[in-house]
Protein backbone atom coordinates (compact mmCIF):
# COMPACT_ATOMS: atom_id res chain seq x y z
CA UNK A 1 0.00 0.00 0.00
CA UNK A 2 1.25 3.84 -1.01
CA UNK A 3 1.97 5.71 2.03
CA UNK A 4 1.41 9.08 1.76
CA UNK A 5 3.67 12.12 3.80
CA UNK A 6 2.79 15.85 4.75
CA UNK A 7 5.24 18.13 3.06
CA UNK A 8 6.58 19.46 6.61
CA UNK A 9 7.06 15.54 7.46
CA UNK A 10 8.62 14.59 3.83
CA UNK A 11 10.81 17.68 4.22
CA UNK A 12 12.14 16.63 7.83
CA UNK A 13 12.80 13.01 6.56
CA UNK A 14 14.57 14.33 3.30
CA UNK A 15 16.50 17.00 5.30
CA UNK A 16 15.36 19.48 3.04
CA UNK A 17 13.17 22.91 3.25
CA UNK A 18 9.53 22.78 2.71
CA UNK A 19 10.62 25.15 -0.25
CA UNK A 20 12.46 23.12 -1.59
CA UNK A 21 10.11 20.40 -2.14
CA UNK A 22 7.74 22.99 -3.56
CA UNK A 23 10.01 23.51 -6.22
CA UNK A 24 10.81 20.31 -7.37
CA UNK A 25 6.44 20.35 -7.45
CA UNK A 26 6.32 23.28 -10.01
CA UNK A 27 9.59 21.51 -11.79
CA UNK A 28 6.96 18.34 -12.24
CA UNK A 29 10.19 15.94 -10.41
CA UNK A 30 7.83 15.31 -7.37
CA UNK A 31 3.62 14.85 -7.73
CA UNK A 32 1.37 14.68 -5.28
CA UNK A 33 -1.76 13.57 -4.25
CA UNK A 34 -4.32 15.95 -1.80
CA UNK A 35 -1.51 17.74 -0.30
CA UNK A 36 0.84 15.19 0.32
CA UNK A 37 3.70 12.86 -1.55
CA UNK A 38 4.01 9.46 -1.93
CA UNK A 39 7.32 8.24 0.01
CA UNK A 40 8.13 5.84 -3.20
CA UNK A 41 8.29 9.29 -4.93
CA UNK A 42 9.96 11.07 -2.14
CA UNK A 43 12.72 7.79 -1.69
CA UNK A 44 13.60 8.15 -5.71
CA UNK A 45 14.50 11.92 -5.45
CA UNK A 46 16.46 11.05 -2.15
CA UNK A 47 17.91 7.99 -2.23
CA UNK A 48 19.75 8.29 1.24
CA UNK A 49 16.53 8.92 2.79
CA UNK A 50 15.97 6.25 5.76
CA UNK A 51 11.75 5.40 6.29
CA UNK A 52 13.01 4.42 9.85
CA UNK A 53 12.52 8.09 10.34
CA UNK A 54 9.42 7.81 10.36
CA UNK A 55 8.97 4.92 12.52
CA UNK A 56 10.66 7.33 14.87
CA UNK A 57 7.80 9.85 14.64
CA UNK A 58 5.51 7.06 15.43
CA UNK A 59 7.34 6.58 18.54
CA UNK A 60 7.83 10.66 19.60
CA UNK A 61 3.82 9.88 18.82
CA UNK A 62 3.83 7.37 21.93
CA UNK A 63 5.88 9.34 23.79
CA UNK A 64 3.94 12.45 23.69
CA UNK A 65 0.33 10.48 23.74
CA UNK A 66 1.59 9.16 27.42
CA UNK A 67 2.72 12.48 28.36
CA UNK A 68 0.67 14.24 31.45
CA UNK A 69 -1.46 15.81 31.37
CA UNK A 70 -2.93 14.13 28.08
CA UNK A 71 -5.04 16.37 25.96
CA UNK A 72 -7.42 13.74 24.61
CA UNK A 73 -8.45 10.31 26.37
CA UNK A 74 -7.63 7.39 24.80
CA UNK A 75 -10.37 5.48 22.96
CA UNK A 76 -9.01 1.93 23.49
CA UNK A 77 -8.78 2.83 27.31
CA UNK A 78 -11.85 3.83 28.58
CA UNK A 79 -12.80 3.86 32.11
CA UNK A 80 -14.74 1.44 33.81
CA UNK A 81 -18.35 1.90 33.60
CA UNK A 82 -17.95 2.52 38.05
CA UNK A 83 -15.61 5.72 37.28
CA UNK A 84 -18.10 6.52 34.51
CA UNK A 85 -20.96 6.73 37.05
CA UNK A 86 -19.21 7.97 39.80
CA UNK A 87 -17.73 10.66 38.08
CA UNK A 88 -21.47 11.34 36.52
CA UNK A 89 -22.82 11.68 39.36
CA UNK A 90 -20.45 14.04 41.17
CA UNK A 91 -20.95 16.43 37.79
CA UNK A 92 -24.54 16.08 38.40
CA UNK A 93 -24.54 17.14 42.04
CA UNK A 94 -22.06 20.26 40.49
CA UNK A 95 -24.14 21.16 38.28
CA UNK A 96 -27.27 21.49 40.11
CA UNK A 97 -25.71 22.91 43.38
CA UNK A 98 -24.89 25.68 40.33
CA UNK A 99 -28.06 26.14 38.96
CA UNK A 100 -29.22 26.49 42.31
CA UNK A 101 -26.70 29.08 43.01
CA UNK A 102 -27.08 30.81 39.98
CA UNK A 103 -30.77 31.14 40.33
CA UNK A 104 -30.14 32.63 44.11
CA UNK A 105 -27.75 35.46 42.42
CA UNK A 106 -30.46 36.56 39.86
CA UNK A 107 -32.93 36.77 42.42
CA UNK A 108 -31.04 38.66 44.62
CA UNK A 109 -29.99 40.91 41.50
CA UNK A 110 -33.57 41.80 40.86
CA UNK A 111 -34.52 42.67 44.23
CA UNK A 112 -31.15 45.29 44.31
CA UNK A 113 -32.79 46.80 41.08
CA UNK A 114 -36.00 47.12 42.71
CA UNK A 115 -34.63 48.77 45.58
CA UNK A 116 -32.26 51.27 43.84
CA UNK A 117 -35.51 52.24 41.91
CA UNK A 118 -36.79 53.08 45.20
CA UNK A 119 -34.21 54.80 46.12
CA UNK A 120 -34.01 57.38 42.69
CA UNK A 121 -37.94 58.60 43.88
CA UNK A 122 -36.26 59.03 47.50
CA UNK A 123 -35.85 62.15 49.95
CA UNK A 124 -32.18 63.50 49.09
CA UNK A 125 -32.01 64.20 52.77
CA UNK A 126 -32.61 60.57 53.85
CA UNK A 127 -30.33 59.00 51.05
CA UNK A 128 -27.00 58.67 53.08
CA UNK A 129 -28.76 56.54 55.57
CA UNK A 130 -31.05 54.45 52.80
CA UNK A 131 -27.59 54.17 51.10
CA UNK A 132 -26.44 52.41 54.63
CA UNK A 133 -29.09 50.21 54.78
CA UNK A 134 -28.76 48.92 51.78
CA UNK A 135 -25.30 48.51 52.14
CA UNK A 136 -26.23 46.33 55.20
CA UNK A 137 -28.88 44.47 53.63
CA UNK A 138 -26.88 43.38 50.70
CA UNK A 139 -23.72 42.02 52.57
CA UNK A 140 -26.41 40.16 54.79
CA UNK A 141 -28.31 38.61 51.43
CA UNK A 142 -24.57 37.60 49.43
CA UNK A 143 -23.83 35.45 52.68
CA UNK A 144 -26.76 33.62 52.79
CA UNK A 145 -26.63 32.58 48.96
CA UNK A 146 -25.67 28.87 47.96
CA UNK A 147 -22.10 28.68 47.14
CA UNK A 148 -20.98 25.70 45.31
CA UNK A 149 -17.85 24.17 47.39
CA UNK A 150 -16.15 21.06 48.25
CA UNK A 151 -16.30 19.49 51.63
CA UNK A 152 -12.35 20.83 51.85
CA UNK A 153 -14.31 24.66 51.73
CA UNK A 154 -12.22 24.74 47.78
CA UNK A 155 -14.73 25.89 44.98
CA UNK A 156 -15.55 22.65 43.11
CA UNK A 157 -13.34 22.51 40.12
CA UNK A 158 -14.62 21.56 37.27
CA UNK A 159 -13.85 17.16 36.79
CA UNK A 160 -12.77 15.33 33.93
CA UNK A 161 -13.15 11.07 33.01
CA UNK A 162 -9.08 10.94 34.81
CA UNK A 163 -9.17 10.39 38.60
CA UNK A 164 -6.09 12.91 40.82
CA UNK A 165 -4.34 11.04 43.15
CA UNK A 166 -2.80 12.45 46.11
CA UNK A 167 0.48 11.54 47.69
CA UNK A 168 1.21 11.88 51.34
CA UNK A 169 3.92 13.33 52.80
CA UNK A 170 5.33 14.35 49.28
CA UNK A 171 2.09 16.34 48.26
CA UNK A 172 2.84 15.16 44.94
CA UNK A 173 0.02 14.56 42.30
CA UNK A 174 -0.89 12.79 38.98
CA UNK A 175 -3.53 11.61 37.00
CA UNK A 176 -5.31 8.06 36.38
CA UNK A 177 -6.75 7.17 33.28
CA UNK A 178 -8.86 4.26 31.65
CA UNK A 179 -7.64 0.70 32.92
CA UNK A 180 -4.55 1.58 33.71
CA UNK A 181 -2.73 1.34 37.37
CA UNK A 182 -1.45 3.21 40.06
CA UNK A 183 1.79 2.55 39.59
CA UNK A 184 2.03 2.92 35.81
CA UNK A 185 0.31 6.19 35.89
CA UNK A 186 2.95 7.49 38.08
CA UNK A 187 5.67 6.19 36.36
CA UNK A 188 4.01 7.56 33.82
CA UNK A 189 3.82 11.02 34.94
CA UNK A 190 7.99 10.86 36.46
CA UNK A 191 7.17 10.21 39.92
CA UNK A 192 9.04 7.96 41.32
CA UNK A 193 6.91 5.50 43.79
CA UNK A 194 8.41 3.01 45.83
CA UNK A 195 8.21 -0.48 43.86
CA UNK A 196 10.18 -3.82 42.98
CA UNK A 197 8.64 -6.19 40.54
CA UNK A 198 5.74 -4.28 39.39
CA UNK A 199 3.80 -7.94 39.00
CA UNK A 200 2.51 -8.21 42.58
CA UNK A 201 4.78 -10.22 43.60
CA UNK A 202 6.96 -8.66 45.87
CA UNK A 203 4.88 -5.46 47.87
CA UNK A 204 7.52 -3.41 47.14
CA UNK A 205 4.68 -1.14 45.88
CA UNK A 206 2.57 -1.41 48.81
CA UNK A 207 0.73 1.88 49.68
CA UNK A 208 -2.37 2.84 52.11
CA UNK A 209 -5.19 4.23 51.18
CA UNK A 210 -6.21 7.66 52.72
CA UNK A 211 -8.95 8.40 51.07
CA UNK A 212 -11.25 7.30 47.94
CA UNK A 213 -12.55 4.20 46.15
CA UNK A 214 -10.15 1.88 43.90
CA UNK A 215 -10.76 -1.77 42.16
CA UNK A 216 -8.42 -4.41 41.93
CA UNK A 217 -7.77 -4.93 38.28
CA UNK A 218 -5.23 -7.97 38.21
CA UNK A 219 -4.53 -10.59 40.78
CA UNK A 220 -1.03 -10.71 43.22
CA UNK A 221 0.66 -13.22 44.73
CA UNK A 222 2.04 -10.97 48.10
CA UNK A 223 -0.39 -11.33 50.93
CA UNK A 224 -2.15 -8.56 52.53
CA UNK A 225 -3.04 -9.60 55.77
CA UNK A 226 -6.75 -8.82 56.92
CA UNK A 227 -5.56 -6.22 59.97
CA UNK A 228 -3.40 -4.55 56.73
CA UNK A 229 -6.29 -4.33 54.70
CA UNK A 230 -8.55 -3.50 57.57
CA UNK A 231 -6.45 -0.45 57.41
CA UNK A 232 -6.31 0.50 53.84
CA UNK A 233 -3.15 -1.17 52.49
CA UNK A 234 -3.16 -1.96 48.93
CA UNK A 235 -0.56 -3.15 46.01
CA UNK A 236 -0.73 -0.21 43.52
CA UNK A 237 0.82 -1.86 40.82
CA UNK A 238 -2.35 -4.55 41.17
CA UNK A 239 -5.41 -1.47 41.44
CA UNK A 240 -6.57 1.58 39.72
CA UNK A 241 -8.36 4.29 40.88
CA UNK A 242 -12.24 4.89 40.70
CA UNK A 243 -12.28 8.55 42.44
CA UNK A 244 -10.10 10.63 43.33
CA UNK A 245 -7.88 9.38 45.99
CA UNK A 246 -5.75 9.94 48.62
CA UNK A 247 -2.96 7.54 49.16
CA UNK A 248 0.51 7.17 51.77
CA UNK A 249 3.08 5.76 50.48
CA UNK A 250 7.25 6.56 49.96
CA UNK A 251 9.09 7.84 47.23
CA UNK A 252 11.97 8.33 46.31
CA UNK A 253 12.67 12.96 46.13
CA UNK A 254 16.06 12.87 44.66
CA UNK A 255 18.44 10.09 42.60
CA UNK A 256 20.34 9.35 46.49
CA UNK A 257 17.59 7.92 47.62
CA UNK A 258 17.31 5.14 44.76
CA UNK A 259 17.69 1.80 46.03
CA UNK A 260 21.17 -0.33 44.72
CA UNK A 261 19.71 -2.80 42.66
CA UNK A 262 21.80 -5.22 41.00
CA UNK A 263 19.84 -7.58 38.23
CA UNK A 264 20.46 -10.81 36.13
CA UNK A 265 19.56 -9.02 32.63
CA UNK A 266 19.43 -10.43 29.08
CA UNK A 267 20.10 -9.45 25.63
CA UNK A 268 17.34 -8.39 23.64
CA UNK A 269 19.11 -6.80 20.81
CA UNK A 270 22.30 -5.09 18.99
CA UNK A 271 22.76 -2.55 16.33
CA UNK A 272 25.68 -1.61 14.56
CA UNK A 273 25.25 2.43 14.18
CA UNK A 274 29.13 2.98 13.10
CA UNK A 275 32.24 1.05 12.69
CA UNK A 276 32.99 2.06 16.59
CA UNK A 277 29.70 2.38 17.76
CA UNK A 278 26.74 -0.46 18.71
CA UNK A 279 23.57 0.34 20.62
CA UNK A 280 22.36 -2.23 23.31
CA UNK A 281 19.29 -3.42 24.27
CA UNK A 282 18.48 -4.91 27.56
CA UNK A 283 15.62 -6.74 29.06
CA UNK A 284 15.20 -7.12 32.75
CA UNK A 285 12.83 -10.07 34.06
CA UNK A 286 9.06 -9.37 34.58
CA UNK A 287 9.64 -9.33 38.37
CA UNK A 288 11.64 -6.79 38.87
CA UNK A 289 12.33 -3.68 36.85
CA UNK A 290 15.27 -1.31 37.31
CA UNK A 291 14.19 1.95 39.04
CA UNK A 292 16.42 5.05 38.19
CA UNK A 293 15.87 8.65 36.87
CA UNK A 294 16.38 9.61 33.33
CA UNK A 295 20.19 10.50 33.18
CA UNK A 296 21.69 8.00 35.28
CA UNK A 297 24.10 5.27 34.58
CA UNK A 298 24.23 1.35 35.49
CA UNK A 299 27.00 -1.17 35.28
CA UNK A 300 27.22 -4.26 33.14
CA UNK A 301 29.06 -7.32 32.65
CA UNK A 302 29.01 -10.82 31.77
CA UNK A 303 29.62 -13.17 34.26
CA UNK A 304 33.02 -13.30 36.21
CA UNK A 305 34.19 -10.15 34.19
CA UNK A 306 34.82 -6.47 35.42
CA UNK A 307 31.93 -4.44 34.94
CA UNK A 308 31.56 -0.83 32.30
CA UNK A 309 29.63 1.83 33.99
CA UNK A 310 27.50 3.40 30.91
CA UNK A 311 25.08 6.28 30.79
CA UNK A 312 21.31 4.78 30.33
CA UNK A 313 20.12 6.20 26.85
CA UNK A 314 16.43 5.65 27.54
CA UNK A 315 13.34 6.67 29.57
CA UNK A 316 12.22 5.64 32.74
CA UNK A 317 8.93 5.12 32.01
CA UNK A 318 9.97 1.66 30.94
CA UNK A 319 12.25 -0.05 33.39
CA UNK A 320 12.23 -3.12 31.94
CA UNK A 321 13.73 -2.27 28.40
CA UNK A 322 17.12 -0.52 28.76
CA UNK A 323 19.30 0.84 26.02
CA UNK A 324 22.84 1.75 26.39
CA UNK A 325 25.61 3.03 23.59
CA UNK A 326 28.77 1.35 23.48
CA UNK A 327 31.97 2.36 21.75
CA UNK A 328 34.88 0.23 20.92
CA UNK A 329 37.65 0.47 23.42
CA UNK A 330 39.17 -1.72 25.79
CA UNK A 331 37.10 -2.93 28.53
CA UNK A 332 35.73 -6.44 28.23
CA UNK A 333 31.83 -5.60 27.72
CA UNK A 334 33.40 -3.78 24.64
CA UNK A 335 35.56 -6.32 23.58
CA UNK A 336 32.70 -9.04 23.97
CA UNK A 337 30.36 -6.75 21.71
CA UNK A 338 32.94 -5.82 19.17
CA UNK A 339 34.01 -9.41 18.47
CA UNK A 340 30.96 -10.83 17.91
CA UNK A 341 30.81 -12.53 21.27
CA UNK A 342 27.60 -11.04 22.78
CA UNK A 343 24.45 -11.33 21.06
CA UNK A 344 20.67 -11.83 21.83
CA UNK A 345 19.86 -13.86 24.65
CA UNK A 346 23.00 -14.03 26.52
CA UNK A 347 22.72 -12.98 29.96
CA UNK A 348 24.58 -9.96 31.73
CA UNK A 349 24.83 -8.57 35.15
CA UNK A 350 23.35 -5.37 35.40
CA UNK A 351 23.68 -3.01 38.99
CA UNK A 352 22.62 0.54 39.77
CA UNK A 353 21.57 3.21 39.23
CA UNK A 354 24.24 5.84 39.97
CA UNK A 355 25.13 8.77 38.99
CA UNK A 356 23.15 12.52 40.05
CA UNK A 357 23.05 13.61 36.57
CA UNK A 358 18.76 14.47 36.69
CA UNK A 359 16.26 16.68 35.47
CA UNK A 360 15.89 19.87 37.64
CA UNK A 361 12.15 19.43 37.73
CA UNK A 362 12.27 23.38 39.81
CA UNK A 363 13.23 25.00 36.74
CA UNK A 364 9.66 26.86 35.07
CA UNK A 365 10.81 28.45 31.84
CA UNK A 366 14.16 26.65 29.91
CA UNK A 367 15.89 23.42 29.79
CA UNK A 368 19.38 23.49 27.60
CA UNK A 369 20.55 20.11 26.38
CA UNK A 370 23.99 20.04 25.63
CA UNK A 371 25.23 16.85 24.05
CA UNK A 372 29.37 16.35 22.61
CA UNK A 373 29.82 13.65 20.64
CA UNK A 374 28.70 9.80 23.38
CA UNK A 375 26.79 12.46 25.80
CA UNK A 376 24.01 12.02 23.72
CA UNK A 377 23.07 8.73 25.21
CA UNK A 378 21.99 10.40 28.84
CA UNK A 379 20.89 13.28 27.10
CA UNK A 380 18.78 11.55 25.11
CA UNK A 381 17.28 9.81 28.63
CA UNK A 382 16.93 12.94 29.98
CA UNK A 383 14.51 14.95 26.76
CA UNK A 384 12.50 11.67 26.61
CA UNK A 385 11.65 12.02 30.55
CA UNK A 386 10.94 15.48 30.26
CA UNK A 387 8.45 15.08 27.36
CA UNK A 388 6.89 12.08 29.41
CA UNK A 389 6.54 14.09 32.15
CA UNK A 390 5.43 17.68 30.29
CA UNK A 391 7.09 19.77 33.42
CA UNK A 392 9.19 21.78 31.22
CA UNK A 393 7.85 24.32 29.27
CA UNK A 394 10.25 24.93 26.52
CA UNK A 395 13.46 23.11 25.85
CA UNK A 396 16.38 22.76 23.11
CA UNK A 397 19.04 20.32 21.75
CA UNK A 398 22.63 21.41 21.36
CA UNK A 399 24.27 18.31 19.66
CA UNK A 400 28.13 18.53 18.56
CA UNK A 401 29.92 15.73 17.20
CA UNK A 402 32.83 14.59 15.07
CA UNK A 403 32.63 10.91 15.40
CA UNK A 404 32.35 8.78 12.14
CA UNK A 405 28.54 8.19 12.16
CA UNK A 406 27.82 11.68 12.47
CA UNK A 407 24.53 12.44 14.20
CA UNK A 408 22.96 9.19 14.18
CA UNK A 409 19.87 10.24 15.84
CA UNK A 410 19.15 12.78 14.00
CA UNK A 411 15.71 10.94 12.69
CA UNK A 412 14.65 10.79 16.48
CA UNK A 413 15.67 14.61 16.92
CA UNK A 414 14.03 15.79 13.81
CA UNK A 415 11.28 13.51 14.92
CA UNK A 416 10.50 15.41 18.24
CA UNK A 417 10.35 18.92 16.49
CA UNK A 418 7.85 17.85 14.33
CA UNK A 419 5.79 16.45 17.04
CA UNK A 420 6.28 19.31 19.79
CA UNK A 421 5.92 22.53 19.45
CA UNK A 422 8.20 23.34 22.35
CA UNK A 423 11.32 21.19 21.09
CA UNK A 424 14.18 22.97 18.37
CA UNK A 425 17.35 21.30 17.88
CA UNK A 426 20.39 22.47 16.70
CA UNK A 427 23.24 19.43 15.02
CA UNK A 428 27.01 21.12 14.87
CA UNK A 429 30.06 19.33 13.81
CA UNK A 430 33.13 18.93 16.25
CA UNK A 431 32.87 22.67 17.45
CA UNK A 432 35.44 23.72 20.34
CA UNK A 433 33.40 24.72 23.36
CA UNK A 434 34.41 28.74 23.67
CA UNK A 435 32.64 28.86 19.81
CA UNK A 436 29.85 26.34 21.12
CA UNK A 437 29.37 28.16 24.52
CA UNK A 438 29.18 31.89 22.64
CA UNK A 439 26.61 30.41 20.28
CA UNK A 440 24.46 29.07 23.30
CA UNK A 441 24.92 32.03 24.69
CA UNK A 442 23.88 34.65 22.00
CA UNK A 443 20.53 32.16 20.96
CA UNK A 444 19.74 31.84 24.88
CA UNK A 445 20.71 34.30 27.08
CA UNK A 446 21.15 33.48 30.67
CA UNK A 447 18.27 33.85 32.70
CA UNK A 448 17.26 32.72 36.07
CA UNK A 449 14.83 29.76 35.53
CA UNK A 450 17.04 28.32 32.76
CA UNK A 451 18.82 24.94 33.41
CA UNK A 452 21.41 23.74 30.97
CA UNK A 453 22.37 20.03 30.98
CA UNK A 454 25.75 19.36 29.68
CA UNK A 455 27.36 15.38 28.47
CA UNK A 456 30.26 14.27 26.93
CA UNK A 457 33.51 13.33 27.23
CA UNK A 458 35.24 15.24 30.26
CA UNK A 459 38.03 17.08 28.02
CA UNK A 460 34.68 18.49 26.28
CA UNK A 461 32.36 19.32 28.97
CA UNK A 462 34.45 20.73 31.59
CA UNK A 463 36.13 23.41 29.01
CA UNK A 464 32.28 24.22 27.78
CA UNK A 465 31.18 24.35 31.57
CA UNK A 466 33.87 27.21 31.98
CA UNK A 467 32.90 29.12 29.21
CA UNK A 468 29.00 29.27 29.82
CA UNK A 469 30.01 30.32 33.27
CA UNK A 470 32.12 32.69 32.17
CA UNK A 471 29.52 34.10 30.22
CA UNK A 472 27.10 34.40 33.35
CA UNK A 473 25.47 30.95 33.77
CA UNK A 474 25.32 30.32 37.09
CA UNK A 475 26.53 27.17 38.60
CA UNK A 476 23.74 26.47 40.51
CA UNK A 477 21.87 26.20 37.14
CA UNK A 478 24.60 23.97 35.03
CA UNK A 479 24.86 20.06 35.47
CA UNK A 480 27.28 18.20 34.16
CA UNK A 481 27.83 14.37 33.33
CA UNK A 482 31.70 14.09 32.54
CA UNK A 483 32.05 10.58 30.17
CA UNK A 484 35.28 8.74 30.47
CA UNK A 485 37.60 9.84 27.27
């Protein structure tokens, strides 16, 4: 079957202008059909062109679909017909508590006519003290209207088909939506809740609940005892949420308080990106996923060899599937990769996370990714959490780089800047960090709710750090992941 591509989407996967596509249109080189081009025409004028691009729009797709808040729900994932009602009924009560309300205010605005009518035809001598009594009479006749509150005293806010939980202590929030649980909708929205397995196997994710109504949606092997249930406890990675709810339970506020976890891991895939370069792809088992924030690294090895600490190039929000970029060199995870000797299936020791290389989630205006050359791996952790977790309201990719494959991700970058509106992207060859730093500089000016994230190979970052200092960064605002040269 033909597939057919918006010129804004053909020109990103061509690397071209818009324009420039235009112009081969008038030339008659490139036809198209309602608008758009067929990629079979699109592939013939640029034979380099890779469609794997646009599998990675597909996936910025996912990425931004799971994002929070979502825009839109999700028509495979509806709610259950309980949240449906409940959440029916509580709009109901709303809306006629309003009605009521609003019917109160018109009354009492007629009868304020009435009596400022009366007041006109009154004796100008007796007006300051009519005026008083009015005065007096209103204030008494707004307090005694219906106002439409929560039981918390809070004006009721308007409710949606997604249920808010509540953390306690943290204060922390997110949304629930359709069938899914409580412990992938936090994951999905960055928080970090205490959990092990994620399978209900081992109540690592075992919370109680404060307030509200949830279901169990999939059975667990850990036992809740009846005086634990008696009092609220619950597996959240086993139950979803039917109203809002309130729930305890601990989590983890900064990367230090992460949990060592060291996991038997297999091989689920490897791609060859360069001659020195292979990405990896790890799969943890079912029962226990790796917790860790976007940015961190882990250490692998096979068995009875020394371990290589590598920054995690992928999101959070899936802890089971864990990607990693490996260069040739010397160490033995290398050498096993390089020659052949490590392939799907094979098992590896994995351990972490570590590492304090994480999102600033404080900053409120600007987020400055700055990747040289390998740094793009956390980097690339790091965007991917921040566009799961839609805290960041506008944020841009710095990526220099003279190793042989070039920017190999540019699909995925080019990929997010079609899909947000928020994400730009600039690619730079091998560019000595004064020049890189005064470019940052002149296209962002410091500010104080700007965060800059800088990765790469120490002799890169640490000169770059220097210079954006230099040039009135703040260091409070600047963090740095040095790589190993």
């Amino acid at each position: 079957m033909t597939t057919y591509l918006t010129l804004s989407r053909a020109a990103r996967l061509a690397g071209v202008s818009r324009g420039e596509l235009q112009r081969r249109i008038r030339r008659a080189e490139l036809t198209t059909f309602e608008g758009e081009v067929a990629a079979h025409d699109l592939l013939r004028l640029y034979p380099s062109l890779s469609l794997e691009h646009e599998g990675a729009l597909e996936q910025v797709r996912e990425i931004v679909d799971n994002a929070r808040p979502r825009l839109e729900p999700e028509p495979v994932a509806l709610p259950d017909a309980r949240v449906l009602l409940e959440q029916a009924r509580r709009l109901s009560a709303a809306l006629a508590r309003e009605i009521e309300a609003g019917e109160a205010a018109r009354g009492l605005v007629e009868q304020v006519a009435e009596r400022l009518a009366a007041l006109s035809a009154s004796d100008p001598a007796t007006l300051p003290t009519a005026l008083a009594a009015l005065a007096h009479w209103l204030a008494e006749a707004r307090a005694a209207l219906p106002v439409n509150e929560t039981p918390e005293g809070r004006p009721a806010p308007a409710r949606t088909l997604a249920a808010r939980v509540r953390l306690i202590p943290s204060g922390h929030s997110f949304l629930v939506e359709g069938e899914e649980s409580l412990l992938e909708a936090a994951v999905r929205a960055g928080i970090h809740l205490e959990h092990g397995c994620a399978s209900g196997n081992c109540g690592g994710c075992k919370a109680r609940l404060v307030s509200g109504e949830t279901r169990q949606i999939r059975p667990h092997d850990y036992p809740i005892g009846a005086r634990e249930r008696r009092l609220g406890y619950l597996l959240t990675c086993a139950h979803t949420a039917l109203t809002d709810l309130t729930l305890e339970i601990g989590e983890a506020r900064s990367s230090a308080e992460l949990p060592l976890q060291r996991i038997r891991v297999s091989v689920r895939r490897v791609e060859t990106i360069g001659p020195t370069l292979r990405a990896l792809q790890i799969q943890t088992p079912r029962n226990q996923l790796l917790r860790f924030m976007a940015g961190q690294r882990a250490r692998l090895a096979r068995p009875d060899e020394p371990p290589s600490e590598l920054p995690i190039a992928s999101c959070p929000c899936d802890g089971r599937n864990l990607r990693f970029l490996i260069r040739d060199g010397d160490d033995a995870l290398a050498r096993a990769l390089f020659d052949d000797r490590l392939g799907p299936g094979q098992r590896l020791d994995l351990e972490g996370p570590y590492g304090d290389f994480v999102l600033d989630e404080s900053a409120t205006d600007e987020a400055l990714f700055v990747a040289c050359g390998d740094g793009i791996a956390p980097i690339r952790g790091l965007i991917e959490q921040a566009v799961a977790i839609d805290a960041i309201p506008r944020y841009h990719l710095y990526w220099e780089t003279g190793a042989p494959e070039g920017h190999h991700l540019a699909h995925w970058a080019r990929a997010l800047g079609d899909a947000l509106d928020d994400f730009t992207y600039t690619l730079l060859e091998a560019t000595p960090a004064d020049r890189l730093a005064a470019r940052i500089l002149d296209e962002h000016p410091p500010h104080a709710y700007q965060r800059l994230y800088l990765a790469g190979p120490e002799v890169s970052v640490r000169p770059l750090e220097q210079a954006l200092r230099a040039g009135g960064v703040g260091a409070e605002r600047i963090r740095v992941e040095a790589l190993a040269d």
